[in-house]
N, C-alpha and C. Protein backbone atom coordinates (compact mmCIF):
# COMPACT_ATOMS: atom_id res chain seq x y z
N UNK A 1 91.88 119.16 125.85
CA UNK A 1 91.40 118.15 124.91
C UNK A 1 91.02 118.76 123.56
N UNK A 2 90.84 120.01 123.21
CA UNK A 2 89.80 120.28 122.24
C UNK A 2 91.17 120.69 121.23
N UNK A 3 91.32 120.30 120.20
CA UNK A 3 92.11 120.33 118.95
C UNK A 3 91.78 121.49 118.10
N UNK A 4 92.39 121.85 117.40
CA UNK A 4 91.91 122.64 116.18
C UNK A 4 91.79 121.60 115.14
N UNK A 5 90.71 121.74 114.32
CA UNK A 5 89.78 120.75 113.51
C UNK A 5 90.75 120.92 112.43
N UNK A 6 91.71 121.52 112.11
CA UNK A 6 92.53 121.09 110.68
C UNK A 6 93.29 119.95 110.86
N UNK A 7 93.97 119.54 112.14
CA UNK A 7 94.87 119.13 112.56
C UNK A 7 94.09 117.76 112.63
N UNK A 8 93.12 117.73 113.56
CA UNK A 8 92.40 116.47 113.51
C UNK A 8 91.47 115.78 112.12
N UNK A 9 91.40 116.65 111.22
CA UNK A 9 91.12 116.49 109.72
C UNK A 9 92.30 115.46 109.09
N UNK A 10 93.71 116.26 109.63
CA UNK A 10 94.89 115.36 108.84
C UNK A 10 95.36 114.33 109.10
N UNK A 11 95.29 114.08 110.79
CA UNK A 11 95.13 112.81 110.97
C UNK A 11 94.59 111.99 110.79
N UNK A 12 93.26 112.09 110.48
CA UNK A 12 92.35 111.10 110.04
C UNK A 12 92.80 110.93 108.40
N UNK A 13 93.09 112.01 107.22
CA UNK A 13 93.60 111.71 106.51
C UNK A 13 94.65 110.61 106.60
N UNK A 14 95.58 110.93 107.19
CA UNK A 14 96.82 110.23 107.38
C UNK A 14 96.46 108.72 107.63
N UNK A 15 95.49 108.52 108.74
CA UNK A 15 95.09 107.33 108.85
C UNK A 15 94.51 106.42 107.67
N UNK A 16 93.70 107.17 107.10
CA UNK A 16 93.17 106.67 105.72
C UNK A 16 94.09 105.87 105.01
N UNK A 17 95.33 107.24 104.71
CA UNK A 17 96.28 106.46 103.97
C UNK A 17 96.73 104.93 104.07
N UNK A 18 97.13 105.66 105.66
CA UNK A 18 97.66 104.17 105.93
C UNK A 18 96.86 103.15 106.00
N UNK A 19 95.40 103.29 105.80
CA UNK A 19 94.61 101.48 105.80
C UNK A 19 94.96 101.75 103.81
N UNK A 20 94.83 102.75 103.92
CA UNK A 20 95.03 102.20 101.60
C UNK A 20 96.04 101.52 101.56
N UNK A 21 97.21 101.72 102.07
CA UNK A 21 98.68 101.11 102.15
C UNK A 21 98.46 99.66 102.59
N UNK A 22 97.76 99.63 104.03
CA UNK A 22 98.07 98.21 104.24
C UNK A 22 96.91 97.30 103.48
N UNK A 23 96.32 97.85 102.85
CA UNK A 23 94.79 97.12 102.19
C UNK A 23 96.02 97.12 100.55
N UNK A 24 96.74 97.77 99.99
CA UNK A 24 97.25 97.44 98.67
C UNK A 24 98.50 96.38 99.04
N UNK A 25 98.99 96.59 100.74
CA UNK A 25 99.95 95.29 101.10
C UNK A 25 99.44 94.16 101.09
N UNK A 26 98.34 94.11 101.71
CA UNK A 26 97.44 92.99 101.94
C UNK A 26 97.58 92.60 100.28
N UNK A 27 96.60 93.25 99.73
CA UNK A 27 96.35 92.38 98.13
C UNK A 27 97.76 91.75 97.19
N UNK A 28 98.74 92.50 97.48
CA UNK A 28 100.17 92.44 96.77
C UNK A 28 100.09 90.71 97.55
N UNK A 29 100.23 90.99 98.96
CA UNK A 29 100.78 89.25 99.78
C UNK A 29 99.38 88.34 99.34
N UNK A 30 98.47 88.88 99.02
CA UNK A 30 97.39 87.49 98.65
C UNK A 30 97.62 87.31 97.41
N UNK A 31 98.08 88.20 96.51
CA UNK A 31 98.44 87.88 95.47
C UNK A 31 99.62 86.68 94.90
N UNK A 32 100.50 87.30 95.56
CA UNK A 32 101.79 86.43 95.46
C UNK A 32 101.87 85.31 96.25
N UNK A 33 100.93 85.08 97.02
CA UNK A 33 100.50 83.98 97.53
C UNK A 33 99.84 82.85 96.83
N UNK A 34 99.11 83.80 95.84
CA UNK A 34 97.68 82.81 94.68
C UNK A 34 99.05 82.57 94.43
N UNK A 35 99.69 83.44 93.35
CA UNK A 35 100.57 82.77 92.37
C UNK A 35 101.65 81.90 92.86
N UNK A 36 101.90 81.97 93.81
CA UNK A 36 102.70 80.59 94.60
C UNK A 36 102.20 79.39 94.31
N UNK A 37 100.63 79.49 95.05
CA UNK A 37 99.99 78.19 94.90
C UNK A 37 100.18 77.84 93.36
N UNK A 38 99.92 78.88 92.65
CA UNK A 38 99.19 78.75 91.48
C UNK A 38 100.63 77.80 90.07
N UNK A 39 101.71 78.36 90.70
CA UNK A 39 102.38 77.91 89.95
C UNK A 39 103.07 76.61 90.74
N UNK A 40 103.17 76.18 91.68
CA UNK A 40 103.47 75.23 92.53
C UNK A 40 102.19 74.21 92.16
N UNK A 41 101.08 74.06 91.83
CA UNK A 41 100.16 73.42 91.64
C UNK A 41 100.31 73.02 90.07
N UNK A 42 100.84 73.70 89.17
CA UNK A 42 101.26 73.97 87.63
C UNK A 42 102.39 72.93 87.78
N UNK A 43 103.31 72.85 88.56
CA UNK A 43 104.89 72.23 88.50
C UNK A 43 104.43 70.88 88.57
N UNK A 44 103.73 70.49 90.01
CA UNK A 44 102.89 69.27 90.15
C UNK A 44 102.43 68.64 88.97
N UNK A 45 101.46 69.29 88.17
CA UNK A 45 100.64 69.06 87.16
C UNK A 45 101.81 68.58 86.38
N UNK A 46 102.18 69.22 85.57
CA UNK A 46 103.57 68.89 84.57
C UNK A 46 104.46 67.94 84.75
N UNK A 47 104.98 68.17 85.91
CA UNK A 47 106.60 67.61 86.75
C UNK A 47 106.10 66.43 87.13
């Protein structure tokens, strides 16, 4: 069981990454989501 602590350092790095990744995916899809609404609610208004 017992690791050498660099190795288990980088994974946890690694992990990090990947919540930054899915936390900047996340914001990109809520984003383009607002602006869906946002301009679909605009067309309404106008149209």
């Amino acid at each position: 069981m017992s690791k050498p602590k660099g190795q288990r350092t980088h994974v946890r790095k690694g992990k990090v990454t990947a919540r930054k990744v899915s936390d900047v995916l996340n914001a990109i899809a809520h984003l383009v989501r607002a602006v869906g609404v946002l301009v679909d609610a605009l067309s309404k208004w106008f149209g």
